[in-house]
C-alpha atoms as a PDB file:
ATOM      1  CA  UNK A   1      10.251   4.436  11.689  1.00  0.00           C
ATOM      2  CA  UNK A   2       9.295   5.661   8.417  1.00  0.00           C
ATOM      3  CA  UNK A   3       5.865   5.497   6.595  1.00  0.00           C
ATOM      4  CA  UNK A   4       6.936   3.188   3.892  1.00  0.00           C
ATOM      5  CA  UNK A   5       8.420   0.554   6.850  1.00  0.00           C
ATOM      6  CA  UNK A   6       5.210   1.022   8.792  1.00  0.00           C
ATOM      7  CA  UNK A   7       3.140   0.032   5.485  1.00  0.00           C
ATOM      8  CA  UNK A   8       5.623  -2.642   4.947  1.00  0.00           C
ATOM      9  CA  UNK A   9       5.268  -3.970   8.718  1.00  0.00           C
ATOM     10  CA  UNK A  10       1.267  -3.795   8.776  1.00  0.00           C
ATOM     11  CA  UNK A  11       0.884  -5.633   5.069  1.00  0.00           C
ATOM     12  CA  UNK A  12       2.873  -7.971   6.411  1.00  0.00           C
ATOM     13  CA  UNK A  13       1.414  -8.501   9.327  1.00  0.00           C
ATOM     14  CA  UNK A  14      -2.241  -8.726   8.085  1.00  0.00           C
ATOM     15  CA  UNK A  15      -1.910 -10.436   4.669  1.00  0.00           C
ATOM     16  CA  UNK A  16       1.968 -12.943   5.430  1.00  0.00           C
ATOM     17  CA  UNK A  17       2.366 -12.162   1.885  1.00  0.00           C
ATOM     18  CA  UNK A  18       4.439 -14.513  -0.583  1.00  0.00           C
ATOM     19  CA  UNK A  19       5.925 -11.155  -2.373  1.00  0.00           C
ATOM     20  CA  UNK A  20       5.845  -7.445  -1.204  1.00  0.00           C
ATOM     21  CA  UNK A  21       7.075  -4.317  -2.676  1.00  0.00           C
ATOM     22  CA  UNK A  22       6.186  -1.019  -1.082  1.00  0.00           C
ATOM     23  CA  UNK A  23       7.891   1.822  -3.660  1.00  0.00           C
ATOM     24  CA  UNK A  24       7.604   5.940  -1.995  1.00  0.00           C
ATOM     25  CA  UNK A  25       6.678   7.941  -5.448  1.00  0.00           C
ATOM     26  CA  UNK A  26       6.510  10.808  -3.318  1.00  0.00           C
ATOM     27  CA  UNK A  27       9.133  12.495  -5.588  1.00  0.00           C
ATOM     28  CA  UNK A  28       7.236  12.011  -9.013  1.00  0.00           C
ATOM     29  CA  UNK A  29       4.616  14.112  -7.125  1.00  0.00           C
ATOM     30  CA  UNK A  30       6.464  17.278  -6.438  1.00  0.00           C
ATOM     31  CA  UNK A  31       4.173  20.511  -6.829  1.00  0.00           C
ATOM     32  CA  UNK A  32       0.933  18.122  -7.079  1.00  0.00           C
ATOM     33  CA  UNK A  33      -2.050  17.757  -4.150  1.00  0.00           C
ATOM     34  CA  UNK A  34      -0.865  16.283  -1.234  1.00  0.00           C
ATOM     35  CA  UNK A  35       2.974  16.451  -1.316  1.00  0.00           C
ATOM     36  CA  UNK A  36       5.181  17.801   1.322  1.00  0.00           C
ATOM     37  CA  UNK A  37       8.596  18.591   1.873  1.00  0.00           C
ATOM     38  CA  UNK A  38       9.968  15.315   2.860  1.00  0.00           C
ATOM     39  CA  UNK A  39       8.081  12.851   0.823  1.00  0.00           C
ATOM     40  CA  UNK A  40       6.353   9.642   2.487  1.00  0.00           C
ATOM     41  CA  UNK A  41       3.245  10.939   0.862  1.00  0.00           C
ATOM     42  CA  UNK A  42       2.504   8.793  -2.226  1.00  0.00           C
ATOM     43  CA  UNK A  43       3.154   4.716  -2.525  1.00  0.00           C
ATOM     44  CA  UNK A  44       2.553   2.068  -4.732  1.00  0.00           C
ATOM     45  CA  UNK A  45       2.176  -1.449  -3.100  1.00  0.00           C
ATOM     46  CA  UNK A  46       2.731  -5.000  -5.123  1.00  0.00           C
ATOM     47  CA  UNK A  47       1.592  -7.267  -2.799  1.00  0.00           C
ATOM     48  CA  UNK A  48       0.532 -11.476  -3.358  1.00  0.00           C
ATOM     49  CA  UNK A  49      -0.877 -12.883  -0.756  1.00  0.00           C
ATOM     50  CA  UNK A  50      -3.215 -15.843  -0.194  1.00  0.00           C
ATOM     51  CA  UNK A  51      -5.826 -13.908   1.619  1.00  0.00           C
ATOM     52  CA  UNK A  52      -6.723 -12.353  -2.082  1.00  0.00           C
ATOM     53  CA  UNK A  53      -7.693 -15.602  -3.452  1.00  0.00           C
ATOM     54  CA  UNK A  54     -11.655 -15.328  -4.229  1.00  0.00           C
ATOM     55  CA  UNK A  55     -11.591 -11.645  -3.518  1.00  0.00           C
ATOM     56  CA  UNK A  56     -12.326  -9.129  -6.340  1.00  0.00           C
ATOM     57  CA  UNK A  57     -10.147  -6.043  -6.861  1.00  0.00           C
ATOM     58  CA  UNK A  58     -12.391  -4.472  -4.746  1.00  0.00           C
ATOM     59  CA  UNK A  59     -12.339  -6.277  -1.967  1.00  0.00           C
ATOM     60  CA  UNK A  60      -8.940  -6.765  -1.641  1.00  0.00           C
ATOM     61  CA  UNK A  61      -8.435  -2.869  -2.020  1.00  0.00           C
ATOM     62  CA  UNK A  62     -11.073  -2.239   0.721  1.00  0.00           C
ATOM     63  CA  UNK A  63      -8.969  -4.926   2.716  1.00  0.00           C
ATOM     64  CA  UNK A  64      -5.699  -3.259   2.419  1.00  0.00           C
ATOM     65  CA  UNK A  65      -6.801   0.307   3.119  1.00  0.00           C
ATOM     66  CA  UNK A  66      -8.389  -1.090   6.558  1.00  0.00           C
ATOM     67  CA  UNK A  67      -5.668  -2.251   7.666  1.00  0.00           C
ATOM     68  CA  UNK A  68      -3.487   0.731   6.799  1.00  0.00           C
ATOM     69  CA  UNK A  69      -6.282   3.418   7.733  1.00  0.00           C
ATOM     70  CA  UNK A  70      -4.401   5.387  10.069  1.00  0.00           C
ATOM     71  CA  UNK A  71      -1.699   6.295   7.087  1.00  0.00           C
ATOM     72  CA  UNK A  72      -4.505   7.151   4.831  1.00  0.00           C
ATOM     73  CA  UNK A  73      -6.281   9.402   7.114  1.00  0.00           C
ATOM     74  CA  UNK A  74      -2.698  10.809   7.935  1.00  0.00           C
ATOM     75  CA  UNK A  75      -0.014  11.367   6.072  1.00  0.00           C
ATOM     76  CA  UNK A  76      -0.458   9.175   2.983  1.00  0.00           C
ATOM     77  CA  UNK A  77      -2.228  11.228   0.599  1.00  0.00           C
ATOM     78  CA  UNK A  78      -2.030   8.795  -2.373  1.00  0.00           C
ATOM     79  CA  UNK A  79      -1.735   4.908  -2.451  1.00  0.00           C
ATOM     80  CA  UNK A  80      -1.528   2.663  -5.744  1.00  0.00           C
ATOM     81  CA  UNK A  81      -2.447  -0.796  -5.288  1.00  0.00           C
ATOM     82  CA  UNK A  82      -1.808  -3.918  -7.048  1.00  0.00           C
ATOM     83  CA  UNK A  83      -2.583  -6.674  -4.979  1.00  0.00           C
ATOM     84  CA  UNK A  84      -2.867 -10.690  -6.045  1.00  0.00           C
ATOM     85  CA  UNK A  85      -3.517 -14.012  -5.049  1.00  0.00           C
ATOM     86  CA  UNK A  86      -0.886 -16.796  -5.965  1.00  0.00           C
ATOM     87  CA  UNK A  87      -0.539 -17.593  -9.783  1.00  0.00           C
ATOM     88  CA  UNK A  88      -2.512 -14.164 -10.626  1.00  0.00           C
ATOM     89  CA  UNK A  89      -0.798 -12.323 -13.172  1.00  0.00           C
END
């Protein structure tokens, strides 16, 4: 299974979101910190989910990145987040 499907499965799991997008920009980072041959090293994630609603930008950052904490210690070297509640935007 890839990185960007495991991302895809745990945010999915964790947050049932109403929209998700997990994009690999792994190849816009070629020659920068943290790439490798390969890719699966840099994502962005759109995510809306109910489970932001009240939260800051903060929190729901610190929320995502415990659930996928295992990729960031591993092989995700970069992840852009843009997470929402419901009729945020």
């Amino acid at each position: 299974m890839s990185t960007k499907d495991i991302i895809t499965n745990k945010l999915r799991e964790a947050f049932t979101p109403e929209s998700l997008e997990v994009k690999d920009e792994s190849h816009l980072h070629e020659g920068h910190a943290g790439h490798r041959p390969g890719g699966e090293t840099h994502f962005r994630v759109y995510i809306v989910s109910p489970a932001f609603k009240g939260k800051s930008r903060v929190e729901r950052h610190r929320m995502i990145n415990v659930v996928l904490a295992a990729e960031l210690a591993g092989s995700v070297h970069a992840l852009a987040l843009h997470a929402q509640a419901p009729g945020e935007g």
